[in-house]
C-alpha atoms as a PDB file:
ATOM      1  CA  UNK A   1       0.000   0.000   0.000  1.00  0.00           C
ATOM      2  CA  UNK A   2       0.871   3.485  -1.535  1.00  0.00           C
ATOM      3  CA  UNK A   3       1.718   5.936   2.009  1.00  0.00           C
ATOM      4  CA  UNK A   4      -1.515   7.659   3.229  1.00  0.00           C
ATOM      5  CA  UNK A   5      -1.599  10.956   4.629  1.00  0.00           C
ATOM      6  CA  UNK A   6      -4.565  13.370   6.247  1.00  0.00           C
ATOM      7  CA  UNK A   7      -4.497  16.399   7.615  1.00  0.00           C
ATOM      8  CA  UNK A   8      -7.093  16.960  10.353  1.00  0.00           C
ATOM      9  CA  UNK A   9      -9.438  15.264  10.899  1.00  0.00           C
ATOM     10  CA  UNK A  10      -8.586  11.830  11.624  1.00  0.00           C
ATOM     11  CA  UNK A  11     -11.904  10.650   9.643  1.00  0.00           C
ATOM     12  CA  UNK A  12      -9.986  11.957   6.529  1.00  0.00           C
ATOM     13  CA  UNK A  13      -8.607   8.104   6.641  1.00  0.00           C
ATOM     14  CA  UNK A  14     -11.616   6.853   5.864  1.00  0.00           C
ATOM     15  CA  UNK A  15     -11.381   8.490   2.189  1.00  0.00           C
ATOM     16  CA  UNK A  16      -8.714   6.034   1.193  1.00  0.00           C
ATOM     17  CA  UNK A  17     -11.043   3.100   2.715  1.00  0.00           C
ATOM     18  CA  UNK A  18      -9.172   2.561   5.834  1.00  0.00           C
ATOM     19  CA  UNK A  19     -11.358   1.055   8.214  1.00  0.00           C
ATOM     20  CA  UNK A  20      -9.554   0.135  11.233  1.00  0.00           C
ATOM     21  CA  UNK A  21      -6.315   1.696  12.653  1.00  0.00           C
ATOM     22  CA  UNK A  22      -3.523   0.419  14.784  1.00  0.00           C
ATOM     23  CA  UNK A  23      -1.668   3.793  16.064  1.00  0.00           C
ATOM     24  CA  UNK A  24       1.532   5.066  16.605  1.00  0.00           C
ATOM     25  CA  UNK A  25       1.481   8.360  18.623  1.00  0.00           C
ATOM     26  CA  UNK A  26       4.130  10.952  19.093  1.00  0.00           C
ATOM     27  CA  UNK A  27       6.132  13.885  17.013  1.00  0.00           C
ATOM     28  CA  UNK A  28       8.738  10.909  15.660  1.00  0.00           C
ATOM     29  CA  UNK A  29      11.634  14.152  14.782  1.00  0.00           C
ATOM     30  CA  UNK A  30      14.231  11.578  13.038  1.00  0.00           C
ATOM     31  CA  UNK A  31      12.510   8.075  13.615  1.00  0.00           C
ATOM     32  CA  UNK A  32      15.305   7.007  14.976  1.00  0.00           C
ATOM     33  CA  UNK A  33      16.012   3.187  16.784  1.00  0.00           C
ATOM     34  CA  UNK A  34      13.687   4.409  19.391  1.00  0.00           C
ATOM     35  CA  UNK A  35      11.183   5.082  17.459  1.00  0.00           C
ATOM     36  CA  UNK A  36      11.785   2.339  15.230  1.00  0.00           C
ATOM     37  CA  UNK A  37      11.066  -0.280  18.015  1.00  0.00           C
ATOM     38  CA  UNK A  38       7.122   1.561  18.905  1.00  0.00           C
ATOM     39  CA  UNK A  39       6.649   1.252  15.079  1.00  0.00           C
ATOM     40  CA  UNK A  40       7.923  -2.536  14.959  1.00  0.00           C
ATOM     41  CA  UNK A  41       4.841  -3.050  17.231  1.00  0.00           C
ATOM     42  CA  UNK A  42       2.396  -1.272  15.846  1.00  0.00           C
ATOM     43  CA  UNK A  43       2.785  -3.195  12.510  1.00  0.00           C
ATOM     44  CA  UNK A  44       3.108  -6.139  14.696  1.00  0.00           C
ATOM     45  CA  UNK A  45      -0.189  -5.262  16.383  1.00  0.00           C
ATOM     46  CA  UNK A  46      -1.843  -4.218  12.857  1.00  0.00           C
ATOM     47  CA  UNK A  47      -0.874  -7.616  11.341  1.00  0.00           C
ATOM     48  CA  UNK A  48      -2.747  -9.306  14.014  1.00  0.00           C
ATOM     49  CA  UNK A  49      -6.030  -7.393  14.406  1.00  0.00           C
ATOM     50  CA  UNK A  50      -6.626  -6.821  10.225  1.00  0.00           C
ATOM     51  CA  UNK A  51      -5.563  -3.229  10.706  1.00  0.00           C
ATOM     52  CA  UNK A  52      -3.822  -0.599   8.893  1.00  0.00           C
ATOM     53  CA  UNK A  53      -0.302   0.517  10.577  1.00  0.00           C
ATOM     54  CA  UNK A  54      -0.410   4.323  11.540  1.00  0.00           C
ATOM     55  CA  UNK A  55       0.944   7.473  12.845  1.00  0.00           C
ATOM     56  CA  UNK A  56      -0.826  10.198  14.488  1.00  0.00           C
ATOM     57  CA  UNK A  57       2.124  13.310  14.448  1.00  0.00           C
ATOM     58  CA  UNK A  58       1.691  16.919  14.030  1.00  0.00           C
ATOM     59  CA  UNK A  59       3.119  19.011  11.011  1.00  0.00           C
ATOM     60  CA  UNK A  60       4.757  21.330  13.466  1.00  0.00           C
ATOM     61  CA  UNK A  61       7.249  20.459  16.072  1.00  0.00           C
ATOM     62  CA  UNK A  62       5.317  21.062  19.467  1.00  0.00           C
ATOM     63  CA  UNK A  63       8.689  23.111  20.619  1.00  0.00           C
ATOM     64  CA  UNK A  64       7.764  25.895  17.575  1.00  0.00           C
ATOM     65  CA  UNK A  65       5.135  26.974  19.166  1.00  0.00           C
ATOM     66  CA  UNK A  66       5.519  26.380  23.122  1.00  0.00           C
ATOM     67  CA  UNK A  67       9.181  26.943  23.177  1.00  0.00           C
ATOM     68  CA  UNK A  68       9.379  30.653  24.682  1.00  0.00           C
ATOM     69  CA  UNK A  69      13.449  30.979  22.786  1.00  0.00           C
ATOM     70  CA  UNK A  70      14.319  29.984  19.642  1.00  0.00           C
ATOM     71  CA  UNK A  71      12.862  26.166  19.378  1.00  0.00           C
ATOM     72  CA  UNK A  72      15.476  23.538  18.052  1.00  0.00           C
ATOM     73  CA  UNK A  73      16.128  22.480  14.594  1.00  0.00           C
ATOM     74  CA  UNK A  74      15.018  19.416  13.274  1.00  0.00           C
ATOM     75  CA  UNK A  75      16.574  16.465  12.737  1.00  0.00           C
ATOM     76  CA  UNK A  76      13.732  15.448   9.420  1.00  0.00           C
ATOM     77  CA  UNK A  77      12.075  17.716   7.229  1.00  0.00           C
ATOM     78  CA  UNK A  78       8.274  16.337   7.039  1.00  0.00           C
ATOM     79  CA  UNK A  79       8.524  14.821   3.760  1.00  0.00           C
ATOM     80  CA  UNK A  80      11.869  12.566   4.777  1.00  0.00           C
ATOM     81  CA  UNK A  81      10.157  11.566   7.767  1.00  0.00           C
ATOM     82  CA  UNK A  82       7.098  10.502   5.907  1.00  0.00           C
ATOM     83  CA  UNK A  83       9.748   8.202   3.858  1.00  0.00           C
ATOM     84  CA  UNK A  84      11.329   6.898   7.097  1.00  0.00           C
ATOM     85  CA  UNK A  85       8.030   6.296   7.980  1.00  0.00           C
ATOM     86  CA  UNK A  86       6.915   4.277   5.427  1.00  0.00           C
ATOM     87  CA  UNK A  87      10.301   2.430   5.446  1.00  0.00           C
ATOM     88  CA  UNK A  88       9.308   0.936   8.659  1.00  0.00           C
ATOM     89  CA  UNK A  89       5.902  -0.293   7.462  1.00  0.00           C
ATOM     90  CA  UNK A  90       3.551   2.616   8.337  1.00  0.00           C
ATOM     91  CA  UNK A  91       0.928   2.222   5.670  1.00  0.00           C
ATOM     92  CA  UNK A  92      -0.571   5.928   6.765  1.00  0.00           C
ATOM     93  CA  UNK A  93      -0.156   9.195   8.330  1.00  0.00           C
ATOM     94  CA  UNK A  94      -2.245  12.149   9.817  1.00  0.00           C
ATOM     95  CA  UNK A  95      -0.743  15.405  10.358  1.00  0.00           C
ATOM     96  CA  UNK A  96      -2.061  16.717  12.875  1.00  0.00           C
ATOM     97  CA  UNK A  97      -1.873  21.124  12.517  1.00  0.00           C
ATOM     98  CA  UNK A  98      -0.171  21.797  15.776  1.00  0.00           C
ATOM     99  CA  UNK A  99      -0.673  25.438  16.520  1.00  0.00           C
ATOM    100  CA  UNK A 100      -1.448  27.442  19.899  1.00  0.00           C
ATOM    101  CA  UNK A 101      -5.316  26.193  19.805  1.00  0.00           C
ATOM    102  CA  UNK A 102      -4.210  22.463  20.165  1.00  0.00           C
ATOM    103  CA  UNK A 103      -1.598  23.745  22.478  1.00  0.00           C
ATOM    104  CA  UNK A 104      -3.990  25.231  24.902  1.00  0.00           C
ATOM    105  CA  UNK A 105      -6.375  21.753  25.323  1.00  0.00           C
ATOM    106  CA  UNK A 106      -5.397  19.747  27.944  1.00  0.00           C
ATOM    107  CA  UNK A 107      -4.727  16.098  27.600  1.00  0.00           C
ATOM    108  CA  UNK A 108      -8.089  14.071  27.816  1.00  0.00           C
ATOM    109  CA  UNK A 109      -9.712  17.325  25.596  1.00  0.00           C
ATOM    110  CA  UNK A 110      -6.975  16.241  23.034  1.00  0.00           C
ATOM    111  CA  UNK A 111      -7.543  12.841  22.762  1.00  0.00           C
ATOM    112  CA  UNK A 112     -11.455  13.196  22.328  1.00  0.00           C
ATOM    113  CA  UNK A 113     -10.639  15.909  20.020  1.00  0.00           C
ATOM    114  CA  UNK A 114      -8.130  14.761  17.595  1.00  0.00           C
ATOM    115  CA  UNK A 115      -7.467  10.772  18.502  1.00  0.00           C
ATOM    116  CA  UNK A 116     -11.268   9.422  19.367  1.00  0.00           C
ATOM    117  CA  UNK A 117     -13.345  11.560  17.707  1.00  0.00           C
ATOM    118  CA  UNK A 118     -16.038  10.590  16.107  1.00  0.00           C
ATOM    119  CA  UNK A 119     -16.242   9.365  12.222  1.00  0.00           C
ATOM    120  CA  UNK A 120     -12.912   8.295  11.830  1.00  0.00           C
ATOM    121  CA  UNK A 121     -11.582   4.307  11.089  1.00  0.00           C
ATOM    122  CA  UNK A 122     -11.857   2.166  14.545  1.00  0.00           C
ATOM    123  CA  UNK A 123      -8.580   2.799  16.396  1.00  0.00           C
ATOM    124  CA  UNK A 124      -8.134  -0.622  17.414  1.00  0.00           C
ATOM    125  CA  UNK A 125      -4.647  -0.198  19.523  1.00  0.00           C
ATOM    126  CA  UNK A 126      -2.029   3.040  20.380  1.00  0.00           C
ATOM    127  CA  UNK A 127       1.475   2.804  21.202  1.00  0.00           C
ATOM    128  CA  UNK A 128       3.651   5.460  22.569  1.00  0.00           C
ATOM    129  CA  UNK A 129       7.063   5.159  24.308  1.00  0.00           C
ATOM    130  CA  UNK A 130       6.999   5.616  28.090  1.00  0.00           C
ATOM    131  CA  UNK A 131       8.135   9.311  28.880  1.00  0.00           C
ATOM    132  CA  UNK A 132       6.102  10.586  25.911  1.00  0.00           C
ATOM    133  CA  UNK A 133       3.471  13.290  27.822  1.00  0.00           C
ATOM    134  CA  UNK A 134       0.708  15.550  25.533  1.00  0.00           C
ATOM    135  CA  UNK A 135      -1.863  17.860  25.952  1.00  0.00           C
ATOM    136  CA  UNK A 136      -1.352  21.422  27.958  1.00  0.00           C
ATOM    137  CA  UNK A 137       1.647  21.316  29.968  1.00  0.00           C
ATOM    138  CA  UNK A 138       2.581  17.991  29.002  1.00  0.00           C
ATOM    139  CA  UNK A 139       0.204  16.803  31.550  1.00  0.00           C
ATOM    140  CA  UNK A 140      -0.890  13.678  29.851  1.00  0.00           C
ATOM    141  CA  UNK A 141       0.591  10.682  29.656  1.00  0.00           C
ATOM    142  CA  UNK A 142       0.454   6.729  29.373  1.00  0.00           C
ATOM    143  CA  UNK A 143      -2.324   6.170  32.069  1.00  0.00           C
ATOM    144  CA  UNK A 144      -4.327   9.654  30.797  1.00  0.00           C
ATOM    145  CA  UNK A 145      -3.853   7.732  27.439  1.00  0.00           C
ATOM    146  CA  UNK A 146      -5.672   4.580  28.728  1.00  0.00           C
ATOM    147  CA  UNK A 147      -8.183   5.725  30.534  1.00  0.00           C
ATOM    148  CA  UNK A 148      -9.779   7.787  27.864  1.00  0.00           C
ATOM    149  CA  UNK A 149      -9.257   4.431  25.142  1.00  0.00           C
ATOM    150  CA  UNK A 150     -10.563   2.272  27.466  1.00  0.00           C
ATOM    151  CA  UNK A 151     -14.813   3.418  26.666  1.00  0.00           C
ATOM    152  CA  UNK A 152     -13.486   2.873  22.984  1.00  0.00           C
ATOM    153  CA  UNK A 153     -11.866  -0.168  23.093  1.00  0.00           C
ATOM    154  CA  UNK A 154      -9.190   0.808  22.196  1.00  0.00           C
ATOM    155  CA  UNK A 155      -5.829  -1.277  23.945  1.00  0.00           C
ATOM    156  CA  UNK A 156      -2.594   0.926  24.777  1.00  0.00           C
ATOM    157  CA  UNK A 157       0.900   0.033  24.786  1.00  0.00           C
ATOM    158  CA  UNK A 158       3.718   1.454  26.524  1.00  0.00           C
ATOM    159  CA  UNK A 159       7.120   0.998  25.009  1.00  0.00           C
ATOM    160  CA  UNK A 160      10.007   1.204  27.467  1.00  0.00           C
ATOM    161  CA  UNK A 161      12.725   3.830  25.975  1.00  0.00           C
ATOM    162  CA  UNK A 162      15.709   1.962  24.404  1.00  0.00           C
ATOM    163  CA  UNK A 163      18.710   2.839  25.922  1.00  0.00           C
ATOM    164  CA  UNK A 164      22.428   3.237  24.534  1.00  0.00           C
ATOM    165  CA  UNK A 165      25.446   3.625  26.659  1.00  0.00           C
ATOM    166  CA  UNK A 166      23.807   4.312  29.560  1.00  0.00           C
ATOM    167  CA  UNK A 167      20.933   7.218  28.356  1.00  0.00           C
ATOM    168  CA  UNK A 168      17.642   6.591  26.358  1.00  0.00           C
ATOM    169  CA  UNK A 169      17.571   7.500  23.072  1.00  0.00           C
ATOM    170  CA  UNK A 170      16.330  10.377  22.053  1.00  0.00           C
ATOM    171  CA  UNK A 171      15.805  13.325  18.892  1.00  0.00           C
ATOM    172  CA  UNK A 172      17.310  15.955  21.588  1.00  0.00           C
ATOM    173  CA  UNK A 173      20.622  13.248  22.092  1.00  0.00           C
ATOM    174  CA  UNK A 174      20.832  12.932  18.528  1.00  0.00           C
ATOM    175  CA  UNK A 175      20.529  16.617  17.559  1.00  0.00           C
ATOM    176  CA  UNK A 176      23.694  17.062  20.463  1.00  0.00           C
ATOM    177  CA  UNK A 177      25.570  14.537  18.648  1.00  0.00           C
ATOM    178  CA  UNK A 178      25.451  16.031  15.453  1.00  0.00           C
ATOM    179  CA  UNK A 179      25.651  19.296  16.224  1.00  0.00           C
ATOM    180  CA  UNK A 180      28.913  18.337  18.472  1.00  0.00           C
ATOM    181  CA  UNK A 181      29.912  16.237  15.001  1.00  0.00           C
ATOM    182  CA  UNK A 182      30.004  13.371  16.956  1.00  0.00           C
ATOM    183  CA  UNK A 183      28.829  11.590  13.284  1.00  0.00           C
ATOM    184  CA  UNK A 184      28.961   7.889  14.453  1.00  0.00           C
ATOM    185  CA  UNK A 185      27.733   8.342  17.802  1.00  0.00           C
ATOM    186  CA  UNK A 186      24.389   9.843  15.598  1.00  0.00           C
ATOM    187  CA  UNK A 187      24.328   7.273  13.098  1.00  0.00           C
ATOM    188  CA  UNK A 188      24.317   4.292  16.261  1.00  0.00           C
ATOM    189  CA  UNK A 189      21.250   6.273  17.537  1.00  0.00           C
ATOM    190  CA  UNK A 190      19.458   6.695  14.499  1.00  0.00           C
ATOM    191  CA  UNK A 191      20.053   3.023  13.429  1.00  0.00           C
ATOM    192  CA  UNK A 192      21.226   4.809   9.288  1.00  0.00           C
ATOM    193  CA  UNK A 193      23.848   7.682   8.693  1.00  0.00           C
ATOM    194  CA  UNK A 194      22.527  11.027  10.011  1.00  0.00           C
ATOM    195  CA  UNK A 195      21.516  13.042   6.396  1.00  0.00           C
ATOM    196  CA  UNK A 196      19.886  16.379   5.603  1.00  0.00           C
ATOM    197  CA  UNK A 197      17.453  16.645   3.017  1.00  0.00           C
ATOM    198  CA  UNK A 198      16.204  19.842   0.987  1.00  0.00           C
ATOM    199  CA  UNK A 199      15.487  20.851  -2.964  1.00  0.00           C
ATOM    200  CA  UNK A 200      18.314  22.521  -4.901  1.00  0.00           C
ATOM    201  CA  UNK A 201      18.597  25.932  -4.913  1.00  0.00           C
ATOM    202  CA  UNK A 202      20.476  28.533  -7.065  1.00  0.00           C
ATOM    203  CA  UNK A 203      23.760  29.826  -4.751  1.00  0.00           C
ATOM    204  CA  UNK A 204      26.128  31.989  -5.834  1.00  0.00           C
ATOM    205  CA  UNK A 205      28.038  29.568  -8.708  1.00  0.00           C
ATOM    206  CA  UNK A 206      31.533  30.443  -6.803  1.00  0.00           C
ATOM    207  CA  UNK A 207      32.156  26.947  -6.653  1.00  0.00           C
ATOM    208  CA  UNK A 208      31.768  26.527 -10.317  1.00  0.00           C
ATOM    209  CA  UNK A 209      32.895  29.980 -11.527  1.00  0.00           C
ATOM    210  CA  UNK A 210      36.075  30.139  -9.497  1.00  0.00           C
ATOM    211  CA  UNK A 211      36.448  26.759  -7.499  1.00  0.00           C
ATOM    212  CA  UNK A 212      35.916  24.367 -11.209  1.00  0.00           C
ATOM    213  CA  UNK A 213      33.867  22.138  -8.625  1.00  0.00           C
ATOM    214  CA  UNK A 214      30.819  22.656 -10.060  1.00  0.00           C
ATOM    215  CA  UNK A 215      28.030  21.917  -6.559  1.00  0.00           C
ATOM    216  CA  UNK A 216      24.299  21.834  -5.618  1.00  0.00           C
ATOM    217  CA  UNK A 217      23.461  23.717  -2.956  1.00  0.00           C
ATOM    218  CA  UNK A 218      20.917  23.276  -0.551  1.00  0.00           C
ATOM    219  CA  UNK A 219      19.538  25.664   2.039  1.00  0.00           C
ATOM    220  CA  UNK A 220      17.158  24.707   4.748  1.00  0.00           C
ATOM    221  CA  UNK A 221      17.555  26.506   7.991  1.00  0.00           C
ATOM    222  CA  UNK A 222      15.124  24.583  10.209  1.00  0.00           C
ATOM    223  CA  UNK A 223      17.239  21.535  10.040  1.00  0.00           C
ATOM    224  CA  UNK A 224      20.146  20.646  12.694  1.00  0.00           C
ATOM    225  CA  UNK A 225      23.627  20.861  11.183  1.00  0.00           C
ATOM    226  CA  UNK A 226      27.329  19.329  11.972  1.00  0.00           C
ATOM    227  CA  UNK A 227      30.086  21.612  12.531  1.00  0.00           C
ATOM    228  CA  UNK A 228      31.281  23.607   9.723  1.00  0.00           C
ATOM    229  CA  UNK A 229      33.533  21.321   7.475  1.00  0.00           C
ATOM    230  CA  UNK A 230      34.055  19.221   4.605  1.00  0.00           C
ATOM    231  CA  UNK A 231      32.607  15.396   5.054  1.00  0.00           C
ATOM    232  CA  UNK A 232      32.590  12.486   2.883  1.00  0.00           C
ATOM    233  CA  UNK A 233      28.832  11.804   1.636  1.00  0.00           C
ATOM    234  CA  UNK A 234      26.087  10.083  -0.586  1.00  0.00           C
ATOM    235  CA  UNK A 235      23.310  11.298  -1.955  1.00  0.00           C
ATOM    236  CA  UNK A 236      20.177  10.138  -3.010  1.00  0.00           C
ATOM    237  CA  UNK A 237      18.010  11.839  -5.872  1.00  0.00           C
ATOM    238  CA  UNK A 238      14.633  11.114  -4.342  1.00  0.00           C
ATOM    239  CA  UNK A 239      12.341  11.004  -7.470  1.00  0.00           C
ATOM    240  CA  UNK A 240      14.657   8.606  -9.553  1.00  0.00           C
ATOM    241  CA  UNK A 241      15.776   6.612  -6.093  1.00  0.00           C
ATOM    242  CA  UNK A 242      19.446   6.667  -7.352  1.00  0.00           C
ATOM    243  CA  UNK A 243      22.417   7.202  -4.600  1.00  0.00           C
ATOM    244  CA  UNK A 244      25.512   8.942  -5.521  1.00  0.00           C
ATOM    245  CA  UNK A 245      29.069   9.384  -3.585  1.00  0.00           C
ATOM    246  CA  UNK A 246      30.444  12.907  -3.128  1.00  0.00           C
ATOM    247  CA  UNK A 247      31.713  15.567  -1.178  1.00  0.00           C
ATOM    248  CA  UNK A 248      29.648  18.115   1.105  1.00  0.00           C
ATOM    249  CA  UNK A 249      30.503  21.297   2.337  1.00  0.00           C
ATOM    250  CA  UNK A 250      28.584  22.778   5.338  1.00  0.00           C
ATOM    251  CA  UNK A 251      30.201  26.477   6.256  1.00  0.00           C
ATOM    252  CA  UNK A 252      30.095  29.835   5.431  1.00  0.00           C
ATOM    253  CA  UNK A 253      32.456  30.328   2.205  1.00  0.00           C
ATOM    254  CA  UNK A 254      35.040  32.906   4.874  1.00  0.00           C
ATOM    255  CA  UNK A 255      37.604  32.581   1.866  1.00  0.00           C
ATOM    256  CA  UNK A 256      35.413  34.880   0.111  1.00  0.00           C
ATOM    257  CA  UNK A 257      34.100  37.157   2.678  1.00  0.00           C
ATOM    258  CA  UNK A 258      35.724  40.380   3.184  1.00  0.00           C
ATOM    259  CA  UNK A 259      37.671  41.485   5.595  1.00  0.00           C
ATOM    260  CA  UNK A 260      35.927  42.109   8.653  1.00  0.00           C
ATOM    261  CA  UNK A 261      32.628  41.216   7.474  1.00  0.00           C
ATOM    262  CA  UNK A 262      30.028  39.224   9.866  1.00  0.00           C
ATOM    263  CA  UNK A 263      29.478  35.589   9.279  1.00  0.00           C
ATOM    264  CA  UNK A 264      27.012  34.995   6.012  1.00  0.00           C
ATOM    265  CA  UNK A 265      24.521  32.609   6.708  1.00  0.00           C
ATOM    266  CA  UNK A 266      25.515  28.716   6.564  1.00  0.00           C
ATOM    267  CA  UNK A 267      24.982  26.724   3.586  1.00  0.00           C
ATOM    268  CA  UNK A 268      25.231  22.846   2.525  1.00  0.00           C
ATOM    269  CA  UNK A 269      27.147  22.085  -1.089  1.00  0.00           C
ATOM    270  CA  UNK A 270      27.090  18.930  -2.490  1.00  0.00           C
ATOM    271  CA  UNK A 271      29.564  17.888  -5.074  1.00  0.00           C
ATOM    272  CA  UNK A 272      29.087  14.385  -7.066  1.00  0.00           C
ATOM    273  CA  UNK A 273      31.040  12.539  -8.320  1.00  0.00           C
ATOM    274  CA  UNK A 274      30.514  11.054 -11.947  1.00  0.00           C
ATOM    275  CA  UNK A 275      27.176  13.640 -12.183  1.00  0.00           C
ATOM    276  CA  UNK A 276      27.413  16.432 -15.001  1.00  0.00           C
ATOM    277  CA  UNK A 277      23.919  17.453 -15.382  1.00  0.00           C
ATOM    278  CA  UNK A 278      21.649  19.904 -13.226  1.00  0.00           C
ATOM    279  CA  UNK A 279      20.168  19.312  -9.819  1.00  0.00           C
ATOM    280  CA  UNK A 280      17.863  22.340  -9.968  1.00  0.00           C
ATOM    281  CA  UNK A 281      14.399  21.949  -8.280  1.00  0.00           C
ATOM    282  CA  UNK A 282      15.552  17.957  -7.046  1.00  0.00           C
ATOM    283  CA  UNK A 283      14.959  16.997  -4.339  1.00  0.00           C
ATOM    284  CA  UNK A 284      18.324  15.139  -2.579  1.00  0.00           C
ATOM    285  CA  UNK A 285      18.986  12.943   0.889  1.00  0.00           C
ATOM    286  CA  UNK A 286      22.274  13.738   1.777  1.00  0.00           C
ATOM    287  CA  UNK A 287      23.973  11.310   4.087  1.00  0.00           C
ATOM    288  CA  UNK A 288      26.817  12.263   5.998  1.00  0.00           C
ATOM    289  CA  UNK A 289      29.515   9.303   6.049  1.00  0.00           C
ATOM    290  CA  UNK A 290      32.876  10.531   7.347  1.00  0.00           C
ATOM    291  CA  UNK A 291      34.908  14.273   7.960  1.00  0.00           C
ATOM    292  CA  UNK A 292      37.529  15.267   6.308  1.00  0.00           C
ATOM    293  CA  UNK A 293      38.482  18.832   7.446  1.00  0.00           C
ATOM    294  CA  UNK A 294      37.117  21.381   9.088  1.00  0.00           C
ATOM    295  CA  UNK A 295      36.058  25.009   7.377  1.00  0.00           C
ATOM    296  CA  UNK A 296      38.606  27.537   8.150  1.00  0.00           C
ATOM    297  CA  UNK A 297      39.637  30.669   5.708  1.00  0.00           C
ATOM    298  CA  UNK A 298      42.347  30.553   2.801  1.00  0.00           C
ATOM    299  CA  UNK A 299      45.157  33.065   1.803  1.00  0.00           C
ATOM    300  CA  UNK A 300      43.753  32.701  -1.959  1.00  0.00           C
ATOM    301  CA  UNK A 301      41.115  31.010  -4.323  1.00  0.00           C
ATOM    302  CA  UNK A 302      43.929  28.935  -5.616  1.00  0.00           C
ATOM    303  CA  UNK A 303      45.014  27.622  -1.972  1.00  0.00           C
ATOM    304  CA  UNK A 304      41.412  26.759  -1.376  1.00  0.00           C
ATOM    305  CA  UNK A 305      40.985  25.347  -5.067  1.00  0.00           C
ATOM    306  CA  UNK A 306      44.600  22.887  -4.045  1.00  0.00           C
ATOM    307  CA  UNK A 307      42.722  21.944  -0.776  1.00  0.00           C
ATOM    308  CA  UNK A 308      39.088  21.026  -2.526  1.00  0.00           C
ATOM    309  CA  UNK A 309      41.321  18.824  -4.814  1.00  0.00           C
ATOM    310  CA  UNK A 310      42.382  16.901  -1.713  1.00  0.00           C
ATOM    311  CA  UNK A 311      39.032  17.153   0.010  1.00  0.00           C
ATOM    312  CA  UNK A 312      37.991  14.876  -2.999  1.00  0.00           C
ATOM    313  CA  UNK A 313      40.523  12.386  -3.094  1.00  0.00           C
ATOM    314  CA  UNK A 314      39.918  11.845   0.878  1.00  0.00           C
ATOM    315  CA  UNK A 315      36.348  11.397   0.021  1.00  0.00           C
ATOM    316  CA  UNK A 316      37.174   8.868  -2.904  1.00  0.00           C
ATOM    317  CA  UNK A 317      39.182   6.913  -0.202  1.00  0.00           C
ATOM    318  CA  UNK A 318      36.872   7.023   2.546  1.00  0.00           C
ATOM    319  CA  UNK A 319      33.968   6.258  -0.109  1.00  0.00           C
ATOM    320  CA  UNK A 320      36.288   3.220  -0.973  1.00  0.00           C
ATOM    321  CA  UNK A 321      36.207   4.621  -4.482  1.00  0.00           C
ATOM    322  CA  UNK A 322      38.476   4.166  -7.201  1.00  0.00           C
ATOM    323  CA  UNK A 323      40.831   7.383  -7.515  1.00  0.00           C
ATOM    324  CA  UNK A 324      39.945   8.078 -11.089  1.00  0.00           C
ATOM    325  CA  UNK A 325      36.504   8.554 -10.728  1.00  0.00           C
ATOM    326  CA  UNK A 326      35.946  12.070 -12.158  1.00  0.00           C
END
């Protein structure tokens, strides 16, 4: 089955034919091995009652709108985490439309709300990992969630948080990780290589103009970045499902900013190897393997253009790739 997705309300299901439900409940930022193990037994759960695996998230992190300072960036954008999703056997997806209305309901209004209203396909069983809490003040939780299914039928699961090295797993762990570039510490938690995913956008062509490294460059400032630098990558082209190796750089260009100029704004180039046509408008997953350098500033264009040329032949050998790949 084809990924189905509804906005609110949850009786939107029923417009694909989905009768009965087995849930997944929670915001899912990453689907990482925690995750992973709530959505094993969902499908598990579906399989045996004749229902359709799904997850009830919102289309905003909660933390946008609650968070009183700047909220944190996200590991997923919503469409990658709709693919993650479906990778673990979800079958369909609403989206709930978080916003300061939802925010203000507290827990049990929430549920009878958004989860057990009326109309929608017979929600048969919910899952949620132990520590996740909902409604106003996070004042909801696992035995809030129970007693409210109970009149329905409905059964509820609690899935004990997995735990790695000592601390559960969680988005907030991984986002520390990668922001600390602490790359295969992420990758453990997330149970895949941590990657970013965005469309290609026009930059400013330095990097074909003046760099002959021609790049695609991708801008999304809501996600959660590693430390400035050069890594080792692979990218996939999400409409054709092809995966290439390459080269991205995540910094802020300082070899061309003038002297005493602020910071510009961070961006994410991605140079492929053995790819000569346009990106433009794509859509790419790019997964971060290995580092090679960090960013720093050059004397010249020609210094920086000598260290690029290394930067790719550490990414050839890291990628295991054969050194005359172009």
């Amino acid at each position: 089955m084809t990924l189905k997705t509804a906005s609110l309300p949850l009786e939107l299901l029923s417009v694909h034919g989905i009768r009965r439900i087995v849930a997944a409940f929670g915001v899912f930022d990453g689907v990482h091995v925690g995750h992973q193990r709530i959505l094993d037994r969902v499908v598990h759960l579906a399989q045996e009652a004749d229902a359709v695996p799904t997850v009830i998230t919102f289309d905003t992190h909660p933390r946008a709108i609650l968070s009183a300072v700047t909220p944190p960036p996200l590991l997923t954008t919503i469409p990658q985490r709709l693919r993650r999703l479906a990778d673990a056997g979800i079958q369909a997806v609403v989206l709930l439309p978080f916003g300061p209305a939802m925010a203000s309901l507290g827990p049990e209004s929430f549920l009878l709300t958004y989860v057990f209203a009326p109309g929608g396909p017979a929600l048969l069983g919910v899952c949620i990992g132990s520590a996740w809490r909902f409604g106003k003040g996070g004042a909801g939780g696992v035995d809030t969630l129970t007693d409210v299914a109970s009149p329905f039928g409905c059964r509820v699961e609690s899935i004990a948080e997995e735990v790695v090295a000592g601390r559960p797993i969680s988005s907030t762990r991984i986002r520390e990780a990668v922001q600390a570039g602490q790359l295969a510490e992420a990758a453990a938690l997330l149970g895949r290589p941590f990657a970013v995913s965005g469309t290609v956008t026009h930059g400013k062509g330095l990097a074909t103009s003046r760099l002959d490294c021609p790049t695609a460059n991708l801008q999304n400032p809501s996600l959660v970045l590693p430390p400035s630098g050069v890594y080792a990558a692979r990218a996939r082209r999400v409409q054709l499902g092809t995966t290439l190796p390459g080269v991205v750089y995540v910094g802020s260009a300082p070899t061309f900013a003038p002297d005493g100029a602020p910071p510009l704004p961070r961006i994410v180039e991605l140079h492929l190897f053995g790819l000569a046509e346009s990106l433009y408008g794509e859509e790419l997953e790019i997964e971060f393997m290995a580092p090679i350098r960090t960013d720093r500033r050059f004397a010249s264009v020609e210094e920086l253009k000598d260290q690029i040329a290394r930067d790719l032949a550490d990414a050839r050998r890291l990628l295991h790739l054969p050194t005359d790949v172009p």
